[in-house]
N, C-alpha and C. Protein backbone atom coordinates (compact mmCIF):
# COMPACT_ATOMS: atom_id res chain seq x y z
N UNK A 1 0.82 -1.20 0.00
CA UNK A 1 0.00 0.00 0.00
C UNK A 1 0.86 1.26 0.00
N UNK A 2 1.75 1.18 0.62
CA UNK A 2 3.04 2.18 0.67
C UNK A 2 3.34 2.87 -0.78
N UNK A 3 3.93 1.63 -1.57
CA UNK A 3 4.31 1.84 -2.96
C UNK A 3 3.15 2.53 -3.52
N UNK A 4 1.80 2.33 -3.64
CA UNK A 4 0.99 2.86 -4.40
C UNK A 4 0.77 3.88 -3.91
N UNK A 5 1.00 4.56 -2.89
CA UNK A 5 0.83 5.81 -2.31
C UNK A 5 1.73 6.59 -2.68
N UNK A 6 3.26 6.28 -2.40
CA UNK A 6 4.24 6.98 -2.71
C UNK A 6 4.07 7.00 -4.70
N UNK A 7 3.81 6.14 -5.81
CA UNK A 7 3.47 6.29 -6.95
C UNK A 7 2.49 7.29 -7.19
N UNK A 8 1.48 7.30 -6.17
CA UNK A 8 0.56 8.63 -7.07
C UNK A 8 1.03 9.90 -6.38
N UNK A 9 1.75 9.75 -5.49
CA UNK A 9 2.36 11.16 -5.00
C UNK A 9 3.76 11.73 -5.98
N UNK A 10 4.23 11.00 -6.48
CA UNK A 10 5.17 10.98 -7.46
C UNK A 10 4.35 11.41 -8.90
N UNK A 11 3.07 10.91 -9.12
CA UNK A 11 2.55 11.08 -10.68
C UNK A 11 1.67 12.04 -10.49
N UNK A 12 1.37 12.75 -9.22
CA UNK A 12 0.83 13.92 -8.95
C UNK A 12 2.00 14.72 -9.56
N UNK A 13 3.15 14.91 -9.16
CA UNK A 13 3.94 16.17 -9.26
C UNK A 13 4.65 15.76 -10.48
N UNK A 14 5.06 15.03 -11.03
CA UNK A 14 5.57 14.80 -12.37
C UNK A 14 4.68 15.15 -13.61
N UNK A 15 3.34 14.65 -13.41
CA UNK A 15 2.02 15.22 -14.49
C UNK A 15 2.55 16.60 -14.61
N UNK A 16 2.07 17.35 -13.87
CA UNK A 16 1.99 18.75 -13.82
C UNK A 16 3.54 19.44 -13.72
N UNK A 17 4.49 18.30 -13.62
CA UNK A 17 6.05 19.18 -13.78
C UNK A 17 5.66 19.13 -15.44
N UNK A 18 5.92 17.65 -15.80
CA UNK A 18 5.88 17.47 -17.39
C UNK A 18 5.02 18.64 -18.22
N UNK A 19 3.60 19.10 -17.99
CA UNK A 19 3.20 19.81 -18.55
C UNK A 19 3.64 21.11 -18.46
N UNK A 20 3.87 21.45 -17.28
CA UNK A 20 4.79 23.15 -17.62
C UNK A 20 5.81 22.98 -17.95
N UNK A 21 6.62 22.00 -17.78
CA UNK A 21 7.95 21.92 -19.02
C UNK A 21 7.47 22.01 -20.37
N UNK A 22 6.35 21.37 -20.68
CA UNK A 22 6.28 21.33 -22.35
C UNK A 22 5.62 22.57 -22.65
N UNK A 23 4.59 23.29 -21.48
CA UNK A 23 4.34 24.83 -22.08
C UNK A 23 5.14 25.58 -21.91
N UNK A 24 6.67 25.65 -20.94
CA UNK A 24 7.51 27.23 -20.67
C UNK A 24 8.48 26.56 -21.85
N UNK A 25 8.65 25.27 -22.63
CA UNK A 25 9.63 25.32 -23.46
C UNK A 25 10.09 25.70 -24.83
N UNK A 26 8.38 25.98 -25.12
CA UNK A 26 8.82 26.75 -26.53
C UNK A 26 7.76 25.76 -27.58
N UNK A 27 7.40 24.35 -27.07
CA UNK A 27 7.08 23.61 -28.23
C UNK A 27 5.86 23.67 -28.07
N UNK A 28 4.89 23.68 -27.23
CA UNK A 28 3.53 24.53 -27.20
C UNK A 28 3.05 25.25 -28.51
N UNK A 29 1.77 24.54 -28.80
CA UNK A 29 1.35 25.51 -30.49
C UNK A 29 0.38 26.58 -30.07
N UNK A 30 1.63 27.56 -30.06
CA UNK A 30 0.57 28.86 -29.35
C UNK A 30 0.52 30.25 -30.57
N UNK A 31 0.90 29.76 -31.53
CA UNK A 31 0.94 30.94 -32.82
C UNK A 31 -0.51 30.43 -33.40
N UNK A 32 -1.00 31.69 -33.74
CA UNK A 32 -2.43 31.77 -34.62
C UNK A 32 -1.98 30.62 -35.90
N UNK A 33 -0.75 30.35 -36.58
CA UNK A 33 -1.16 29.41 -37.16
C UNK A 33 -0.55 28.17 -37.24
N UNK A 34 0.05 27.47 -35.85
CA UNK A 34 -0.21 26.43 -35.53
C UNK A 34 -1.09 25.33 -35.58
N UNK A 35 -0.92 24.17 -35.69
CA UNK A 35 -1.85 23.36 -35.70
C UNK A 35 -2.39 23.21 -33.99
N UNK A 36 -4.01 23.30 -34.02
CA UNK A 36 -4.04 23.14 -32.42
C UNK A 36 -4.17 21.49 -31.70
N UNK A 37 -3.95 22.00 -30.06
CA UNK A 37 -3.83 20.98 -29.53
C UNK A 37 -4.86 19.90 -30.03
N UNK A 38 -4.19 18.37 -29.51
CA UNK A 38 -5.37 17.32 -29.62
C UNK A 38 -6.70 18.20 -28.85
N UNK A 39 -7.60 17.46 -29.05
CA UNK A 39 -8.99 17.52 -28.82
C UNK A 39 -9.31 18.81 -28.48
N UNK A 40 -8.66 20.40 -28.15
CA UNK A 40 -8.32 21.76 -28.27
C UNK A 40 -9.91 22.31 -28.68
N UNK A 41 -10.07 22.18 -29.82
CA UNK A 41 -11.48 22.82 -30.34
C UNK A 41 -12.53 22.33 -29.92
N UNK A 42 -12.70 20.97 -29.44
CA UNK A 42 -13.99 20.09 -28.90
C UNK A 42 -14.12 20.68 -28.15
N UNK A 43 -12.73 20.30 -26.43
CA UNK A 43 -12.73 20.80 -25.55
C UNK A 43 -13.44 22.29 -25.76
N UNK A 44 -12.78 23.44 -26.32
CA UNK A 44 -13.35 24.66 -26.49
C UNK A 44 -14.86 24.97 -26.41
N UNK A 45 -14.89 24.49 -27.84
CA UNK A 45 -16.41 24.63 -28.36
C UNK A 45 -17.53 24.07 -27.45
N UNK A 46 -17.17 22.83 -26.42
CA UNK A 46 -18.06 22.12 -25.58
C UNK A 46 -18.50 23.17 -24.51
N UNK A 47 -16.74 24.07 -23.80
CA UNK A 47 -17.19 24.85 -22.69
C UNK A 47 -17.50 26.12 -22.86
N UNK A 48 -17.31 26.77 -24.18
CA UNK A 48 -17.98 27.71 -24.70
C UNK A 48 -19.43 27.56 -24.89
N UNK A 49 -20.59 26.57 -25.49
CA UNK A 49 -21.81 26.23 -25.26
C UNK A 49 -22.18 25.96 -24.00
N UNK A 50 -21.86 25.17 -23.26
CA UNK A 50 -22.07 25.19 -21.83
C UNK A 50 -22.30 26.19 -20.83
N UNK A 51 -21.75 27.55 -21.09
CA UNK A 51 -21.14 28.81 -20.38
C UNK A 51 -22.16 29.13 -21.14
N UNK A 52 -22.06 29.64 -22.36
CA UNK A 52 -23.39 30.44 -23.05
C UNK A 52 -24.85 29.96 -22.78
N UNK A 53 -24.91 28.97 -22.37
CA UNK A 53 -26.35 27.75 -22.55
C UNK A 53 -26.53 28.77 -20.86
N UNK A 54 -26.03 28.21 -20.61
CA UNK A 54 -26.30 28.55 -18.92
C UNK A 54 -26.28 30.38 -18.64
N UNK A 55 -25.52 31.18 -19.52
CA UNK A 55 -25.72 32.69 -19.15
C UNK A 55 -26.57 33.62 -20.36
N UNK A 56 -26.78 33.05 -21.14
CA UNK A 56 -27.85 33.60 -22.10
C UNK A 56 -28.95 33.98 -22.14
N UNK A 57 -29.40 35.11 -22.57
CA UNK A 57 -31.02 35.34 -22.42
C UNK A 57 -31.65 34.35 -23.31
N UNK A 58 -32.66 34.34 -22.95
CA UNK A 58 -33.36 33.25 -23.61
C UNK A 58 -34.74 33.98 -24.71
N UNK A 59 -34.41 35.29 -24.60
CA UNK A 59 -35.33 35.91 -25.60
C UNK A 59 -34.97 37.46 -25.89
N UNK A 60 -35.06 38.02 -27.19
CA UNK A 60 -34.76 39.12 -27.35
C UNK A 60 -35.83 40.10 -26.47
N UNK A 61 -35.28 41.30 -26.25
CA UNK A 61 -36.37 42.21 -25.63
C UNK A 61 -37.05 42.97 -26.70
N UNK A 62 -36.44 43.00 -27.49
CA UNK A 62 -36.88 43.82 -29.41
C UNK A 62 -37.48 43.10 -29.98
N UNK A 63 -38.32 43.53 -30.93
CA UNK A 63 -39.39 42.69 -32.30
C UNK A 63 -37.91 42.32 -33.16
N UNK A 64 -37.62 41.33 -34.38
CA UNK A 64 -36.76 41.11 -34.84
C UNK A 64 -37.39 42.02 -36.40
N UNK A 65 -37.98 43.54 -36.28
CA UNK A 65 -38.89 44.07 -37.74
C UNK A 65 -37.32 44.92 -38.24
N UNK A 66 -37.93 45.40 -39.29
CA UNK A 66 -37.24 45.84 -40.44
C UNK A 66 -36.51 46.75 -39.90
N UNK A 67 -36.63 47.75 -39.11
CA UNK A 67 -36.08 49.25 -38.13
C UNK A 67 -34.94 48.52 -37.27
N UNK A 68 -35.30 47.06 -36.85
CA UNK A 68 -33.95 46.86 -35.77
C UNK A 68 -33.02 46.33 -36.96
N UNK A 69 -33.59 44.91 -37.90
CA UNK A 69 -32.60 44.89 -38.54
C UNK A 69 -31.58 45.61 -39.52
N UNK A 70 -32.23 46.95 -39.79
CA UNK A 70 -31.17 47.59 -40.57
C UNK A 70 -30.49 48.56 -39.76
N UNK A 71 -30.68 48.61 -38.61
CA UNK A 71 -29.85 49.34 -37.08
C UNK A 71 -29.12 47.85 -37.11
N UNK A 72 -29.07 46.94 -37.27
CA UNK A 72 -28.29 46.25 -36.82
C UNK A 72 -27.21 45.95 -37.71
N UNK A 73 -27.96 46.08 -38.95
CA UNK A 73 -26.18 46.13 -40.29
C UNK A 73 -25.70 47.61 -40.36
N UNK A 74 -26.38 48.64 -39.62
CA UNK A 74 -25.11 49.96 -39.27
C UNK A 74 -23.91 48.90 -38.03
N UNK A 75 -24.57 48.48 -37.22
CA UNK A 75 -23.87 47.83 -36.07
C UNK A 75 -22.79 47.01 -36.87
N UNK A 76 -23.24 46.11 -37.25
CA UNK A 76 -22.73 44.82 -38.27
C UNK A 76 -21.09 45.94 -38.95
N UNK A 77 -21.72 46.58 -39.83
CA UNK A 77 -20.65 47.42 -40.80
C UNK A 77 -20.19 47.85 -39.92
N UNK A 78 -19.73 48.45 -38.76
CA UNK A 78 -18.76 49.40 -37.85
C UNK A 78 -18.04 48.25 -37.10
N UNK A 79 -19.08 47.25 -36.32
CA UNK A 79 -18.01 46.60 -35.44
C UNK A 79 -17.47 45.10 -35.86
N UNK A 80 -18.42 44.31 -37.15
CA UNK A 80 -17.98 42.99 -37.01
C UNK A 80 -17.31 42.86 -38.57
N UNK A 81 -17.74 43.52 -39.48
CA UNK A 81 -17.55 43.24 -41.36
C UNK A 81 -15.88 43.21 -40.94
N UNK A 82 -15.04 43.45 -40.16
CA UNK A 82 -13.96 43.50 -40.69
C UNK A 82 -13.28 42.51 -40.25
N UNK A 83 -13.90 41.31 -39.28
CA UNK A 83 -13.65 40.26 -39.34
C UNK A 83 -14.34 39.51 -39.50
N UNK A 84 -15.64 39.35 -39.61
CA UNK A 84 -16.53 38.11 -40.11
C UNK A 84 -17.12 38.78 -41.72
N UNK A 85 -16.50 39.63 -42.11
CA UNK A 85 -17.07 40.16 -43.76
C UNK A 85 -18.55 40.57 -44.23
N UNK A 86 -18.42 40.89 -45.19
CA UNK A 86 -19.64 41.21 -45.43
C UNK A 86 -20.35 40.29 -47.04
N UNK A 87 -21.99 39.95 -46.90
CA UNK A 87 -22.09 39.44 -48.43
C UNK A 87 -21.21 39.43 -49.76
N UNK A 88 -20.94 38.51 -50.59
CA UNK A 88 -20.40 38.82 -51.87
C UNK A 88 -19.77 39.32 -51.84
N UNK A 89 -18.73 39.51 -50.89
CA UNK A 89 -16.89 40.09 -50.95
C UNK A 89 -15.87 38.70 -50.50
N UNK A 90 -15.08 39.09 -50.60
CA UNK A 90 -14.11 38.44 -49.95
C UNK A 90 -13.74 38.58 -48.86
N UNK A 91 -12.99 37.66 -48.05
CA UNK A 91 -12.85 37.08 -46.88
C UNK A 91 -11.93 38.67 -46.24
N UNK A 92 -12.22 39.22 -45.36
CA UNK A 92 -11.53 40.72 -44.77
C UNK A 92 -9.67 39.64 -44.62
N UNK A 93 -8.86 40.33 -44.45
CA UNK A 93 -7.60 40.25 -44.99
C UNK A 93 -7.27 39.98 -43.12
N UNK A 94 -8.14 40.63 -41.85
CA UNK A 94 -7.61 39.96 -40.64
C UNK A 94 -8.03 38.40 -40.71
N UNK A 95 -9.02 38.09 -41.02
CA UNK A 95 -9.88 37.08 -40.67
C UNK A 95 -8.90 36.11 -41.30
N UNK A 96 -8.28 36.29 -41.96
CA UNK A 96 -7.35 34.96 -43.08
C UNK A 96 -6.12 34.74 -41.89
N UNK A 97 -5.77 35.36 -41.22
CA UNK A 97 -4.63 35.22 -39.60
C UNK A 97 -5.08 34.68 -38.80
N UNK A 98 -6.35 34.77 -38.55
CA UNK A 98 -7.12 34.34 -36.96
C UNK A 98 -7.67 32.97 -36.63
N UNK A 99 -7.09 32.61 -35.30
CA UNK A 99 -6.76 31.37 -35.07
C UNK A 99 -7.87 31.55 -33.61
N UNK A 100 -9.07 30.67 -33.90
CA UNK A 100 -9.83 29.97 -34.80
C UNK A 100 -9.80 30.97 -35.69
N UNK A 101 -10.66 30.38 -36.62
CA UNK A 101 -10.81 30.90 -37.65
C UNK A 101 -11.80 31.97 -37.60
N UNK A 102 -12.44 33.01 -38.26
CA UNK A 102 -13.39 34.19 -37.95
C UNK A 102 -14.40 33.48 -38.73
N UNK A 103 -15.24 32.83 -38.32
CA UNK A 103 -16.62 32.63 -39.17
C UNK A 103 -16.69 33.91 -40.50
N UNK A 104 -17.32 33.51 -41.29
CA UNK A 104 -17.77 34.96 -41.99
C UNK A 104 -19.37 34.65 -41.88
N UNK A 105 -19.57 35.51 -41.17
CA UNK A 105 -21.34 35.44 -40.24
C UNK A 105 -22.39 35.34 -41.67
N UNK A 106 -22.46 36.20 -42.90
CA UNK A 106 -23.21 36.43 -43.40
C UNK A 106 -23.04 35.64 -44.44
N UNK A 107 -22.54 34.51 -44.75
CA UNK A 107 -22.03 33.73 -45.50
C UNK A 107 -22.56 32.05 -45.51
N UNK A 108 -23.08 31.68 -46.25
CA UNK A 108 -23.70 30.13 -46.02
C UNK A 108 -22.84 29.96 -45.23
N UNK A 109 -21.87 29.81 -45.57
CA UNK A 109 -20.90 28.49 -44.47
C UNK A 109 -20.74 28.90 -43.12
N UNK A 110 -21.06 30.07 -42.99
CA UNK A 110 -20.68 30.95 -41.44
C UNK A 110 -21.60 31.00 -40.86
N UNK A 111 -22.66 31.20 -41.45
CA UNK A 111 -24.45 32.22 -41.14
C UNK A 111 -24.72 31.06 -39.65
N UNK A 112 -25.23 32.07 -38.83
CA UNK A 112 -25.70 31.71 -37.43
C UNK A 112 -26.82 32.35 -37.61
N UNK A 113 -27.66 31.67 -38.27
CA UNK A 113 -28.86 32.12 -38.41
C UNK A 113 -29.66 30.92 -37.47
N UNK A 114 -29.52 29.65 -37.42
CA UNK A 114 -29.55 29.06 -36.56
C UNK A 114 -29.47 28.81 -35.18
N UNK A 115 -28.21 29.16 -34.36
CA UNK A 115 -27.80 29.42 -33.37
C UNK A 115 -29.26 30.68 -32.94
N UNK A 116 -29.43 30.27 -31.28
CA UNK A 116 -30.71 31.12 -30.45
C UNK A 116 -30.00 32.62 -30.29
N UNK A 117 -30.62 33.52 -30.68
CA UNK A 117 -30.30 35.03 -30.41
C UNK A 117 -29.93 35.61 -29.31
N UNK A 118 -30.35 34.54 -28.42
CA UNK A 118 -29.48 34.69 -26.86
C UNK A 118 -28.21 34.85 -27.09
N UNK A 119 -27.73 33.25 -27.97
CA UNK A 119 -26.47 33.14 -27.28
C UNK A 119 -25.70 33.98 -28.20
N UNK A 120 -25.49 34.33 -29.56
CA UNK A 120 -24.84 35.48 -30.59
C UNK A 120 -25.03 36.78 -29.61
N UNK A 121 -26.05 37.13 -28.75
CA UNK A 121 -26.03 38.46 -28.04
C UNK A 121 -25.03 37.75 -27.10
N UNK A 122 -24.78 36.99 -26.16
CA UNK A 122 -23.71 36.47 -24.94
C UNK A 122 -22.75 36.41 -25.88
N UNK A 123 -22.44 35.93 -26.94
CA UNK A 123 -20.93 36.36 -27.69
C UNK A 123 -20.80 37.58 -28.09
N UNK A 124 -21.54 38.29 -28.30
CA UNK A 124 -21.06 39.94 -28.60
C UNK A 124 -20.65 40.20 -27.55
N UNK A 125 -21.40 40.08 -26.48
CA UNK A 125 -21.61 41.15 -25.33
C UNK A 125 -19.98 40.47 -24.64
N UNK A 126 -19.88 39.31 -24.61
CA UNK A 126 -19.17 38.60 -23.48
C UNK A 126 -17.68 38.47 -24.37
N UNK A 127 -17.76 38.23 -25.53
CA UNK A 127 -16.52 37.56 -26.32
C UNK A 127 -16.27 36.07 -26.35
N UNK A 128 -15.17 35.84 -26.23
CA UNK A 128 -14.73 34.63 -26.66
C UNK A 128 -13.28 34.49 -26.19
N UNK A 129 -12.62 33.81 -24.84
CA UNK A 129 -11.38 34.08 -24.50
C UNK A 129 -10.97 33.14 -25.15
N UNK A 130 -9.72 33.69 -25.65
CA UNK A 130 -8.60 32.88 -26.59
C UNK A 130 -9.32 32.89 -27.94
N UNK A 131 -9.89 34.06 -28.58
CA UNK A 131 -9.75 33.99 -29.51
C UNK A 131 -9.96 35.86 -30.00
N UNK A 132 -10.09 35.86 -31.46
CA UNK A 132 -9.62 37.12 -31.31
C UNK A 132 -11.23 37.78 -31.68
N UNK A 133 -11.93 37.25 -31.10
CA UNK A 133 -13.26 37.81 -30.52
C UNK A 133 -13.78 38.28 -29.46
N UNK A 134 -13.52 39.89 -29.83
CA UNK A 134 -13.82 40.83 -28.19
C UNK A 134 -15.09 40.74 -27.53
N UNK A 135 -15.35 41.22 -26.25
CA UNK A 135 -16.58 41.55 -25.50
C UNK A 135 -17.10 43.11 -26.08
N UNK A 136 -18.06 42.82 -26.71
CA UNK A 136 -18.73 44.50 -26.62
C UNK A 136 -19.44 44.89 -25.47
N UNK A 137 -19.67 44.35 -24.78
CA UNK A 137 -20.53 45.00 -23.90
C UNK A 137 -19.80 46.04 -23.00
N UNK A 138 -18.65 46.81 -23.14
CA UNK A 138 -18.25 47.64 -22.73
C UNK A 138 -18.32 48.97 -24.00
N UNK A 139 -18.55 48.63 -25.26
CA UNK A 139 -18.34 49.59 -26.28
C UNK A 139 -19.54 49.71 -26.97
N UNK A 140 -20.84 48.88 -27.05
CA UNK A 140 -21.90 48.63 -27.16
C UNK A 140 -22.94 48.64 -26.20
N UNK A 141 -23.97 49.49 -26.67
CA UNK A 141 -25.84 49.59 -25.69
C UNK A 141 -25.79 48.17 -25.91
N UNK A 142 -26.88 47.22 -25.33
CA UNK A 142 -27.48 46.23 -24.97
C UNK A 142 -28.20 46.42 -26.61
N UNK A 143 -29.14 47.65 -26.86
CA UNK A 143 -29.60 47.32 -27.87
C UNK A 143 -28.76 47.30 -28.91
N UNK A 144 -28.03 47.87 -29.20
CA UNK A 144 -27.14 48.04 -30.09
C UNK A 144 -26.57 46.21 -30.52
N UNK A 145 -26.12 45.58 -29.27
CA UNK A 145 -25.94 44.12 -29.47
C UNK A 145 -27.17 43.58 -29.57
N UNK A 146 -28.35 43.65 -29.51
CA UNK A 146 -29.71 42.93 -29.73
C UNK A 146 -29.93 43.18 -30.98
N UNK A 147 -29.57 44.55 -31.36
CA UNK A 147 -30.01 44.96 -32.98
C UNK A 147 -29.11 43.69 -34.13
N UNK A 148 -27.67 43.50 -33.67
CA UNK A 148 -26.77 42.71 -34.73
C UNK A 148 -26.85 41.50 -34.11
N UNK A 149 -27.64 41.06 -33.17
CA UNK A 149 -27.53 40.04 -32.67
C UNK A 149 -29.01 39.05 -33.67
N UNK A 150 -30.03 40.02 -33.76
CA UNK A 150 -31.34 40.10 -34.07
C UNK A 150 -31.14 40.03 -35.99
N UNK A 151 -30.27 40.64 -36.22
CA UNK A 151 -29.64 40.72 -37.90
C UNK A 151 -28.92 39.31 -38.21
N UNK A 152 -27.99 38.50 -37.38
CA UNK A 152 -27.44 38.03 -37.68
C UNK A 152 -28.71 36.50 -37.61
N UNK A 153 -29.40 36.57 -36.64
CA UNK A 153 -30.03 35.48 -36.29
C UNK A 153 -31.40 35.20 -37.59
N UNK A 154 -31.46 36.50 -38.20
CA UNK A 154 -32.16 36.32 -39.39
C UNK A 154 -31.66 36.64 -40.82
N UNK A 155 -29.96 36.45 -40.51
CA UNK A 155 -29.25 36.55 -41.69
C UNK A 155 -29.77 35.72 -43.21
N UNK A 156 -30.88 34.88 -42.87
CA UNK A 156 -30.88 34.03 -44.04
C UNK A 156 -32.35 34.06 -44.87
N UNK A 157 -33.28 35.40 -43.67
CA UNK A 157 -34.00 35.75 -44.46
C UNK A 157 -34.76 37.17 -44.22
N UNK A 158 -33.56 38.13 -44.36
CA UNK A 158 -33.74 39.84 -44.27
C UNK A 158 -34.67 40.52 -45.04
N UNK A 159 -35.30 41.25 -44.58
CA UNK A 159 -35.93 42.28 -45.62
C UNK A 159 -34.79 42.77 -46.86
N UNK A 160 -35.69 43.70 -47.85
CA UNK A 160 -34.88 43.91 -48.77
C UNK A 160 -33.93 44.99 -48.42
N UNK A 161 -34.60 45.94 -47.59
CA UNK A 161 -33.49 47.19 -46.67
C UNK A 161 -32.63 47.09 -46.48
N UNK A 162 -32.94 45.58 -45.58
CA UNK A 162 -31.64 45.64 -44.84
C UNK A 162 -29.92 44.91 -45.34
N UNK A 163 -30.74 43.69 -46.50
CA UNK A 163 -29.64 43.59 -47.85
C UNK A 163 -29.31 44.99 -48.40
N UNK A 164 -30.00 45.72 -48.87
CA UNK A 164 -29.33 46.56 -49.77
C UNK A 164 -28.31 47.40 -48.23
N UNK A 165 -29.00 47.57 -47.39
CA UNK A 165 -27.99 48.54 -46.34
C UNK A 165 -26.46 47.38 -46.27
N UNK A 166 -26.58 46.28 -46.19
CA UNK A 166 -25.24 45.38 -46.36
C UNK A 166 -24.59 45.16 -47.64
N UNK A 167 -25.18 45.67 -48.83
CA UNK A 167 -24.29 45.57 -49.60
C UNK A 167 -24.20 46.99 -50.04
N UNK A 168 -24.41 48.16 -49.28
CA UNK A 168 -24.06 49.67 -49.78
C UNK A 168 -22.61 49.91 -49.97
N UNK A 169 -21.96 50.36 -50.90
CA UNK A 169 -20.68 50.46 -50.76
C UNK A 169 -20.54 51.57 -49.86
N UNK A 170 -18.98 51.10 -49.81
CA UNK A 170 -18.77 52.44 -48.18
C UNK A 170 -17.60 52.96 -48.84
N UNK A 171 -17.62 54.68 -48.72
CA UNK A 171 -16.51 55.47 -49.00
C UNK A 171 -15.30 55.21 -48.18
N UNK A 172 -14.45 54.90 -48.62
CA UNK A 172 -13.00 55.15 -48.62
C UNK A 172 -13.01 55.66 -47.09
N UNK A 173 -12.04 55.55 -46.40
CA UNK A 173 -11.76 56.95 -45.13
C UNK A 173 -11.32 58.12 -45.37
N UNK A 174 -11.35 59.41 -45.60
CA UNK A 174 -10.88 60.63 -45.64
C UNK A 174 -9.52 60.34 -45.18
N UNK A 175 -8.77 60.91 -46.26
CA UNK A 175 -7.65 61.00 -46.18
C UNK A 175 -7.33 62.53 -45.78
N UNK A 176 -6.27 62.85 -44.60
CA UNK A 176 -6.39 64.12 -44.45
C UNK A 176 -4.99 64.62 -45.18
N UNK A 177 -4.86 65.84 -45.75
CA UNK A 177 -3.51 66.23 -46.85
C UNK A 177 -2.85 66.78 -45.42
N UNK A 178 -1.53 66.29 -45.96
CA UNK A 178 -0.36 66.25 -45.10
C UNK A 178 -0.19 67.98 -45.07
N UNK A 179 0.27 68.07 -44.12
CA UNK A 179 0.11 69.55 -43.77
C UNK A 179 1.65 70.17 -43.68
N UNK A 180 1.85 71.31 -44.07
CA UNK A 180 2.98 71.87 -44.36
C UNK A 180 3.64 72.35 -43.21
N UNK A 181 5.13 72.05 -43.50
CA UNK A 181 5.70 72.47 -41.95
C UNK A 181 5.95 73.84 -41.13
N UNK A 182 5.83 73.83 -40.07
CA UNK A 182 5.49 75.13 -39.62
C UNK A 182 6.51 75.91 -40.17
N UNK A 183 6.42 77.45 -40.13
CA UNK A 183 7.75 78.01 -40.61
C UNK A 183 8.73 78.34 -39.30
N UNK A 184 9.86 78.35 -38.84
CA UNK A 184 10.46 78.59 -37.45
C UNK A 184 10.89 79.50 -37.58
N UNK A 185 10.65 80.10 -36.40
CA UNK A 185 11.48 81.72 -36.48
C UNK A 185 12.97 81.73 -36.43
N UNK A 186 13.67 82.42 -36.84
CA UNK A 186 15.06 82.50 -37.35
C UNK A 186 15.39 83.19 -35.80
């Protein structure tokens, strides 16, 4: 009984030596484009639903009508197109780096039109740790995340508004002309 005592007191502290040796040594796949750990995304994706399932509203406080959803592709175009994209463009140029990968929301293969409007509002609002999906709920109203939360959840069948407001082209940023140097007094 000795031996088996002194063995798991030994495979207590060796487990957990072995693993911070293999994370402080460098061989850890911790670059966006690494291949990730075994079972890494299951694990993820399991306690990410779990956490959302359990802190999510379970109903919008807004009608999902035509006025929120095209408040919600102003939302959409300012805070998310530049990593989950927008209709009939190409993939935004961060989203091709980001490890996971950035869904492109409005996109068959991406569209969370499915997913409950709860939980897309608990990922705006809350984020996503370890990935490069922020919390708005410090930079965003509640409605403001209900409005793109409410857009995205009926991404697959919008009024015509609120398509044409997602595929409006958007001007350029103002470029401001470089300004001439002061003159110095002699």
């Amino acid at each position: 009984m000795g031996k088996f005592i002194l063995g798991f007191i030994v495979g207590m502290i060796l487990l957990p030596g072995a693993v911070v040796l293999y994370l402080v040594s460098g061989y850890a796949p911790v670059a966006a484009t690494d291949s990730p750990f075994p079972f890494e995304e299951t694990i993820a994706i399991k306690a990410l639903h779990a956490k959302a399932e359990r802190e999510m509203p379970k109903s919008a406080p807004m009608p999902a009508d035509e006025n929120t959803l095209v408040a919600g592709v102003r939302v959409y175009r300012e805070n998310c197109a530049g990593c989950h994209g927008l209709p009939n463009q190409s993939e935004p140029i961060i989203a091709k780096g980001m490890f996971p990968h950035a869904p492109q929301l409005l996109m068959k293969d991406g569209m969370v039109a499915d997913d409950p409007v709860g939980e897309t509002f608990w990922k705006a609002k809350n984020g996503i740790r370890l990935t490069g999906m922020p919390g708005f709920g410090g930079s965003l109203s509640d409605a403001q995340l209900w409005q793109v939360s409410l857009l995205l959840a009926s991404a697959d069948k919008l009024p015509a508004s609120a398509q044409q407001a997602l595929a409006a082209e958007v001007p350029p940023p103002m470029v401001q002309a470089a300004q001439p140097p002061m003159n110095k007094p002699m």
